[in-house]
Protein backbone atom coordinates (compact mmCIF):
# COMPACT_ATOMS: atom_id res chain seq x y z
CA UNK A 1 70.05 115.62 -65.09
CA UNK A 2 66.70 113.75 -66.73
CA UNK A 3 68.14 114.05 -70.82
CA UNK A 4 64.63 112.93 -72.70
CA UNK A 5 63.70 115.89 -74.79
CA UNK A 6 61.25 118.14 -73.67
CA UNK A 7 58.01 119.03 -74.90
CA UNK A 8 58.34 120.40 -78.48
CA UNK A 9 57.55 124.15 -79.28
CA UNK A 10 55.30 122.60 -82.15
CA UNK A 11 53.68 119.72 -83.24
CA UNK A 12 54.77 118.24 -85.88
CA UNK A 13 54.91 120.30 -89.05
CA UNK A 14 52.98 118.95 -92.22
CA UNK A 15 54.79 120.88 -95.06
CA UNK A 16 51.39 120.72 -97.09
CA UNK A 17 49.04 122.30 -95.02
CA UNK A 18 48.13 125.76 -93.79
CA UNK A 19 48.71 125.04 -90.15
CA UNK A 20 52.21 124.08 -90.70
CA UNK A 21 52.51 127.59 -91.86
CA UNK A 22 50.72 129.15 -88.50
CA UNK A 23 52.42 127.50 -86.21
CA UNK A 24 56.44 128.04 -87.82
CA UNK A 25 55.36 131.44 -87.99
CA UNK A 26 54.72 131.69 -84.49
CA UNK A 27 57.26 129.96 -83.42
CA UNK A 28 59.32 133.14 -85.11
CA UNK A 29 57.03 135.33 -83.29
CA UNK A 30 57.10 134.47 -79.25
CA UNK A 31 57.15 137.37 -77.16
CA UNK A 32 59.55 138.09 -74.28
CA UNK A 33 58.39 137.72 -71.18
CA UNK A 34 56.82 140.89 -69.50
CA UNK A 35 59.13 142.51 -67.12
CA UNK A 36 61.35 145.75 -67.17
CA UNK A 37 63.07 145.72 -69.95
CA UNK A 38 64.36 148.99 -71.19
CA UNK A 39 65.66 149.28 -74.86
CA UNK A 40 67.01 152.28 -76.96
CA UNK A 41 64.67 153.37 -80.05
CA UNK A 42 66.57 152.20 -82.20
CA UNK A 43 67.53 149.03 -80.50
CA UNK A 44 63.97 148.44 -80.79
CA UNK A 45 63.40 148.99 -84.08
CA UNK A 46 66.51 146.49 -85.37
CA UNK A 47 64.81 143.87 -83.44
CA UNK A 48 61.50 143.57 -85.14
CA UNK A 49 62.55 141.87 -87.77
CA UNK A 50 60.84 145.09 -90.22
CA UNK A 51 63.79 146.49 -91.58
CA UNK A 52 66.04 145.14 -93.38
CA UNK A 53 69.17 147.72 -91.93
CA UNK A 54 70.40 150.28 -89.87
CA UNK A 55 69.73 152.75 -92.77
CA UNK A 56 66.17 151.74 -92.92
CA UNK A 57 65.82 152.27 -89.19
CA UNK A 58 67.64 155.82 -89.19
CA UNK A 59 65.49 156.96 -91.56
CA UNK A 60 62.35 155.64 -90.60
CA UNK A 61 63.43 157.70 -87.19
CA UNK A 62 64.44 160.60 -88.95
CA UNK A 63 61.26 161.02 -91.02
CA UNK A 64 58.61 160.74 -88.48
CA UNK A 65 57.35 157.59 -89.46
CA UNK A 66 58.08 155.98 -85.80
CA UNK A 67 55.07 156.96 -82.61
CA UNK A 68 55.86 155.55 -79.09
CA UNK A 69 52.54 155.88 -77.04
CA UNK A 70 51.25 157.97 -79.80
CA UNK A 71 53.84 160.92 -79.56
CA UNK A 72 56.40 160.70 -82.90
CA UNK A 73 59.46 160.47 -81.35
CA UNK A 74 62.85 161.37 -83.70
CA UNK A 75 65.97 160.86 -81.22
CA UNK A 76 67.61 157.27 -82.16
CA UNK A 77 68.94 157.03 -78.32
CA UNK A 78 65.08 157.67 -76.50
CA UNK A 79 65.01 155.01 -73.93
CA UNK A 80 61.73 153.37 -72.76
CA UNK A 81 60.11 149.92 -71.65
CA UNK A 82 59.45 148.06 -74.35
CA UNK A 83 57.04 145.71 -72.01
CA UNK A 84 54.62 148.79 -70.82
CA UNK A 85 55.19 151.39 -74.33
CA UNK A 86 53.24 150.76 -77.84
CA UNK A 87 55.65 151.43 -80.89
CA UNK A 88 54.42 152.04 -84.12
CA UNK A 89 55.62 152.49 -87.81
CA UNK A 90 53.51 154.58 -90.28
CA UNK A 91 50.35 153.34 -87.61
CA UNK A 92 51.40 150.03 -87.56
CA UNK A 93 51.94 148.32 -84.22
CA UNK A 94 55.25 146.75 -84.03
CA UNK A 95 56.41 143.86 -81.81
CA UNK A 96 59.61 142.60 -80.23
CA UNK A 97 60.53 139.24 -80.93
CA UNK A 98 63.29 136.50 -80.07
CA UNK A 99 65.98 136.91 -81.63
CA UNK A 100 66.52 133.45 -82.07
CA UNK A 101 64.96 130.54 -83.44
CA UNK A 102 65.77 126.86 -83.89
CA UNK A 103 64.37 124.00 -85.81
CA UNK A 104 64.95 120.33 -86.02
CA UNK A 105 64.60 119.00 -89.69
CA UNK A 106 64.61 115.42 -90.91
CA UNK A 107 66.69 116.23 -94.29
CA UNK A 108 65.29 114.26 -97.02
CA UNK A 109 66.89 112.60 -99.31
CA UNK A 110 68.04 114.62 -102.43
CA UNK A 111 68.48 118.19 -100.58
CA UNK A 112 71.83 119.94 -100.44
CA UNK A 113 72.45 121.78 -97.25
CA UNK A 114 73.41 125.22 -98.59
CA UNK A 115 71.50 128.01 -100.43
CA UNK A 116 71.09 127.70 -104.15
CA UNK A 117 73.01 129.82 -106.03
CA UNK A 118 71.79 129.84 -110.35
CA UNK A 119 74.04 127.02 -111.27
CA UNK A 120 72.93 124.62 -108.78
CA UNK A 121 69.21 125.85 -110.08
CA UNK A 122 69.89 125.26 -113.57
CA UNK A 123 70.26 121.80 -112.50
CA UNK A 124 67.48 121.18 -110.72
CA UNK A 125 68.72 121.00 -107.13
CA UNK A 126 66.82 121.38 -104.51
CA UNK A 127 67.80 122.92 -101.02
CA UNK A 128 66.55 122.24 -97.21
CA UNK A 129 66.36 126.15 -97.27
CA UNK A 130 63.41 125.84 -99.61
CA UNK A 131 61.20 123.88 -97.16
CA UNK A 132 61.03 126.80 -94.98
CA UNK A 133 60.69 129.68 -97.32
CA UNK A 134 56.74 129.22 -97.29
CA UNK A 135 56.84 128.42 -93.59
CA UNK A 136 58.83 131.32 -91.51
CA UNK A 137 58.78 135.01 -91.89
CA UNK A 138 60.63 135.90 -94.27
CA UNK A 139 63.54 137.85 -91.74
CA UNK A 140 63.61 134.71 -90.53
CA UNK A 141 64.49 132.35 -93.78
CA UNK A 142 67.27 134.92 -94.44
CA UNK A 143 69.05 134.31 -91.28
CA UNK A 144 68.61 130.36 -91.13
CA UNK A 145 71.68 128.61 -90.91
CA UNK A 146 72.34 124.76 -91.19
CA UNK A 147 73.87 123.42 -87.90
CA UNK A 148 76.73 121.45 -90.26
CA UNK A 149 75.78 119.68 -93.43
CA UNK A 150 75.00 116.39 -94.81
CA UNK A 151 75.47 115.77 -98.02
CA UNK A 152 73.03 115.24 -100.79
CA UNK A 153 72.00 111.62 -100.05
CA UNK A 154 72.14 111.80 -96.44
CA UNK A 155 69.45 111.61 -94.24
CA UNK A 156 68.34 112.36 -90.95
CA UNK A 157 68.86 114.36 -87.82
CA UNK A 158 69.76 118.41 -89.01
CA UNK A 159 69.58 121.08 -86.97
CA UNK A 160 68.91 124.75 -88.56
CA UNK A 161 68.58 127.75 -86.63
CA UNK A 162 69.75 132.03 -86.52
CA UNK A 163 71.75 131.59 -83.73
CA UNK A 164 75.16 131.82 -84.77
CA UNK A 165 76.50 130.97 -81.17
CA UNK A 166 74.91 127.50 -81.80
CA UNK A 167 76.28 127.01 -85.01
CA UNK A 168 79.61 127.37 -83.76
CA UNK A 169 79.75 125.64 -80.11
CA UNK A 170 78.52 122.19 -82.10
CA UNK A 171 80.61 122.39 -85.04
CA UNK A 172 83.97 123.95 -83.67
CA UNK A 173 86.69 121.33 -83.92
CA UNK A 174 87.28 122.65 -80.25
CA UNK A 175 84.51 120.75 -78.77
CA UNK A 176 83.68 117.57 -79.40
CA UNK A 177 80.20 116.46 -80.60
CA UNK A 178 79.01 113.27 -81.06
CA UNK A 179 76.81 112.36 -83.85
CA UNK A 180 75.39 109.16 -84.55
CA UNK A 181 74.59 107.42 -87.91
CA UNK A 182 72.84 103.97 -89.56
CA UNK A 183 75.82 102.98 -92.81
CA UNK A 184 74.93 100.71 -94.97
CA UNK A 185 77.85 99.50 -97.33
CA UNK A 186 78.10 97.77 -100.16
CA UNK A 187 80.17 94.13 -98.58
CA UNK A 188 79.59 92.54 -95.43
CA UNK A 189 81.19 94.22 -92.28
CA UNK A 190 84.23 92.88 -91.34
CA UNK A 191 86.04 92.41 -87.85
CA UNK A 192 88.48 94.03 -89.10
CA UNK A 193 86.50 96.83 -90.60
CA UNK A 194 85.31 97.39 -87.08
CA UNK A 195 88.63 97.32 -85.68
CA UNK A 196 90.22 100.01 -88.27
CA UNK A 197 87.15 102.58 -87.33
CA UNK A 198 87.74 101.97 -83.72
CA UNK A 199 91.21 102.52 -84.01
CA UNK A 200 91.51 105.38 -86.75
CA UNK A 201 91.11 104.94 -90.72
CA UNK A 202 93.54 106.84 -92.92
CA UNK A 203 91.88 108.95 -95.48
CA UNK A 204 93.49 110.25 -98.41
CA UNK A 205 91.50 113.92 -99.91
CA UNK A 206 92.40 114.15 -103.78
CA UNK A 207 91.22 117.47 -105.25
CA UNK A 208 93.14 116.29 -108.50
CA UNK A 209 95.66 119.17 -107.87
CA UNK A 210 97.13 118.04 -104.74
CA UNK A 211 96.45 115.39 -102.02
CA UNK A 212 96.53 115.48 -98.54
CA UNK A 213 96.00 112.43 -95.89
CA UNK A 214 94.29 112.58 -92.12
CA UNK A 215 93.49 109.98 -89.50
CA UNK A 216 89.81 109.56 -88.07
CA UNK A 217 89.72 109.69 -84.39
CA UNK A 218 88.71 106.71 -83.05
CA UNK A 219 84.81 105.56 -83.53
CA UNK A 220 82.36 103.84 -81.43
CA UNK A 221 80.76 101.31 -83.76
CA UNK A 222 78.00 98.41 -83.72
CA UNK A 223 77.80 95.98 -86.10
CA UNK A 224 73.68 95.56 -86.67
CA UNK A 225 73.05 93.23 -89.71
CA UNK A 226 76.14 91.96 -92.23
CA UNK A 227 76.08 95.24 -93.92
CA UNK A 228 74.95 98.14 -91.73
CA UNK A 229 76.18 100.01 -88.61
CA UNK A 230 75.98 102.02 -85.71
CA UNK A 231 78.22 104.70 -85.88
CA UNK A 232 79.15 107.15 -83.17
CA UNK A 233 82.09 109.64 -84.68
CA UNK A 234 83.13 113.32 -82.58
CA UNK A 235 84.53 114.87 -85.26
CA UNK A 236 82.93 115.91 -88.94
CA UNK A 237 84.94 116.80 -91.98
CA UNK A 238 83.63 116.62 -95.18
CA UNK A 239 81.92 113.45 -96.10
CA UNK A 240 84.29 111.61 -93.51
CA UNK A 241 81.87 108.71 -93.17
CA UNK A 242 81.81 107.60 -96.67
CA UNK A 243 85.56 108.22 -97.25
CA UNK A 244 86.04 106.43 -93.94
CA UNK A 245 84.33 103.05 -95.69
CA UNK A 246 85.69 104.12 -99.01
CA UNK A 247 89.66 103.35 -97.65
CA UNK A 248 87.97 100.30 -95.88
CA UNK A 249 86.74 99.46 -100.05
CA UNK A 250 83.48 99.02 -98.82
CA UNK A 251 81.39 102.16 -100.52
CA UNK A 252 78.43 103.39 -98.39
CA UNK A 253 74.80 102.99 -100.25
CA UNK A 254 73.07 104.85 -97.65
CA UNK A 255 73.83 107.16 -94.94
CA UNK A 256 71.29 108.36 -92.12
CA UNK A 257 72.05 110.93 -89.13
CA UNK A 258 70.01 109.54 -85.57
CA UNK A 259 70.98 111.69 -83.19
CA UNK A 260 73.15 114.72 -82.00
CA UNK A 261 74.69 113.67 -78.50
CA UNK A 262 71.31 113.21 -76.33
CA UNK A 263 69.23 114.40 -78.94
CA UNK A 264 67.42 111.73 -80.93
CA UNK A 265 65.44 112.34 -84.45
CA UNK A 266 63.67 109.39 -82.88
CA UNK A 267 61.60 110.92 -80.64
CA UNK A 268 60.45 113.62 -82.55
CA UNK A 269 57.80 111.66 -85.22
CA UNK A 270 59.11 113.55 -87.73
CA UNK A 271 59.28 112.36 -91.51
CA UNK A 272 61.70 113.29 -94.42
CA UNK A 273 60.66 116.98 -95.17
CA UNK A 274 59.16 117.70 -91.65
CA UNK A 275 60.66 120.23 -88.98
CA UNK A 276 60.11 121.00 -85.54
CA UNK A 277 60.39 123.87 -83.15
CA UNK A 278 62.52 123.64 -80.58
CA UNK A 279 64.24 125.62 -77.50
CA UNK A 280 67.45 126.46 -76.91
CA UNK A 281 67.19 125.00 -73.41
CA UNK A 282 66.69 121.97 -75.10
CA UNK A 283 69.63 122.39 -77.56
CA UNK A 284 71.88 123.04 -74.48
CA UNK A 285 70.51 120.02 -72.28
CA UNK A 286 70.43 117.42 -74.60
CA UNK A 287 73.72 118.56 -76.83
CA UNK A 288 75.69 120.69 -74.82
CA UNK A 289 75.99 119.96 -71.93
CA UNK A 290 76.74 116.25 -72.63
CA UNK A 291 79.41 117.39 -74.16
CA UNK A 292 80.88 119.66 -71.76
C-alpha cells in the first residue's frame, strides 16, 4: 500500500488570518454524503452539534420548536431521511455533520497539552487548546482531545481530534506505536549511550513519597551530529525520553516529535502554531495500519 500522505483537507492554517478561521470551520462542517440514510428525530437533533444535551433536545421536541418539511413534529422516535427532509429549530435550518474531526498540530514550544484549569492561568500558561478556540465551532473545541501529550518544551508532530476511538487505538499500551523524535543532550553521544537505548535504560520515577523503577523497551536510534539523535521509541510514558537520557546523565535541551509511524510533520509545511485538517483514512493508512 502507497504510505505518502494524502492530499490535506486544508491548506495550511495561518492562525492570524480570517481564512484560517473559514476553512477549520468547515472542516467541522462537511456533510455526509447523500444517500438513504434514515435517522430518529432525536438522533438528529444530538448530531448537529446545537444543543448542548439530551435535555435540550427533549425539550426543544416537546415545545414545538422543531419543523421537519415544515410540519412541527413532537414524537422523539419520528423516523425520516435526513438526506431528502429539511429540519428546522425555531425557523432555523439545521444540518448534519461528521461526527468526527481530526487535526494535525505542530505544538509550539511553551504550550501544555491539557486544558487550563485557574491555577495554571494564574501563571500564565498557555494551552494548544487555545489555538483552536477562535478557529472551530465551538461544539467542536469542547470535544477536542490531544492524541497523547508532549510536554511543555516539546515540539512537533501532535495529533488532536473528537474521536475517542483514535485516541485510544494510538495510545493503548496494547498496540504499539512508533513515534519518532530529534534529542539534543547536553554531552556528546556515546556508543555506549546508543547501546543502553537499544537495549533498555532503567528509569527510576521519584514522586518524593515513593519510588518506583521500569525498563524502556528497546529503541531504534541514529546518532546525527555529537549531540543529537534519531529516536524511534513504541511505547510513551510520561516524559520517558528525557528520563531515558537523564539515567544516561546526559539531560535533553531540546526535544522535537517528527512523525507518528508513516505519518511525517514533514510533509505537511506546517510551522509552530499551525494545524491541518486531516481524514481519518489518512490516520488509519499512515498510523494504523503500519502498526497492525
Amino acid at each position: 500500500m502507497d504510505r505518502r500522505p494524502q492530499t490535506p483537507l486544508l491548506t495550511t492554517i495561518n492562525l492570524d488570518g480570517n481564512h484560517a478561521s473559514r476553512m477549520a470551520k468547515k472542516a467541522t462542517s462537511q456533510h455526509l454524503t447523500r444517500g438513504t440514510m434514515k435517522l430518529r428525530l432525536h438522533q438528529f437533533l444530538s448530531k448537529t452539534g446545537v444543543f448542548s444535551s439530551k435535555a435540550e433536545v427533549k425539550q426543544a421536541i416537546w415545545d414545538g420548536d422543531i419543523s421537519v418539511n415544515g410540519s412541527v413534529v413532537k414524537n422523539m422516535t419520528f423516523q425520516f431521511n435526513v438526506n431528502t427532509k429539511q429540519v428546522t429549530y425555531k425557523g432555523k435550518v439545521l444540518e448534519l455533520h461528521d461526527e468526527e474531526v481530526h487535526f494535525l498540530l505542530h505544538k509550539p514550544l511553551g504550550c501544555i497539552c491539557s486544558r487550563l484549569n485557574s491555577h495554571e492561568r494564574s501563571l500564565g500558561k498557555e494551552s494548544v487548546y487555545e489555538i483552536f478556540r477562535e478557529q472551530v465551532e465551538p461544539t467542536t473545541f469542547e470535544r477536542l482531545v490531544t492524541v497523547g501529550r508532549l510536554d511543555e518544551n516539546t515540539t512537533g508532530f501532535l495529533l488532536v481530534t473528537t474521536d475517542g476511538k483514535i485516541v485510544h487505538r494510538i495510545t493503548s499500551p496494547e498496540h504499539t506505536v512508533r513515534k519518532t523524535y530529534e534529542v539534543h543532550t547536553t554531552h556528546d553521544i556515546t556508543d555506549d549511550h546508543l547501546d543502553a537505548i537499544r537495549k533498555g535504560v532503567r528509569i527510576v520515577v521519584d514522586d518524593g513519597e515513593a519510588s518506583a523503577a521500569y525498563w524502556t523497551k528497546p529503541g531504534e536510534v541514529e546518532r546525527t551530529s555529537n549531540r543529537s539523535v534519531l529516536l524511534t521509541i513504541g511505547e510513551g510514558k510520561k516524559r520517558q525520553i528525557r528520563r531515558m537520557f537523564g539515567a544516561l546523565d546526559n539531560p535533553v535541551t531540546t526535544l522535537h516529535r517528527h512523525s507518528t509511524e508513516s505519518m511525517n510533520l514533514g510533509d505537511y509545511n506546517l510551522r509552530p502554531g499551525e494545524f491541518i485538517g486531516v481524514s481519518r483514512r489518512q490516520i488509519v493508512d499512515l498510523i494504523l495500519n503500519p502498526s497492525i
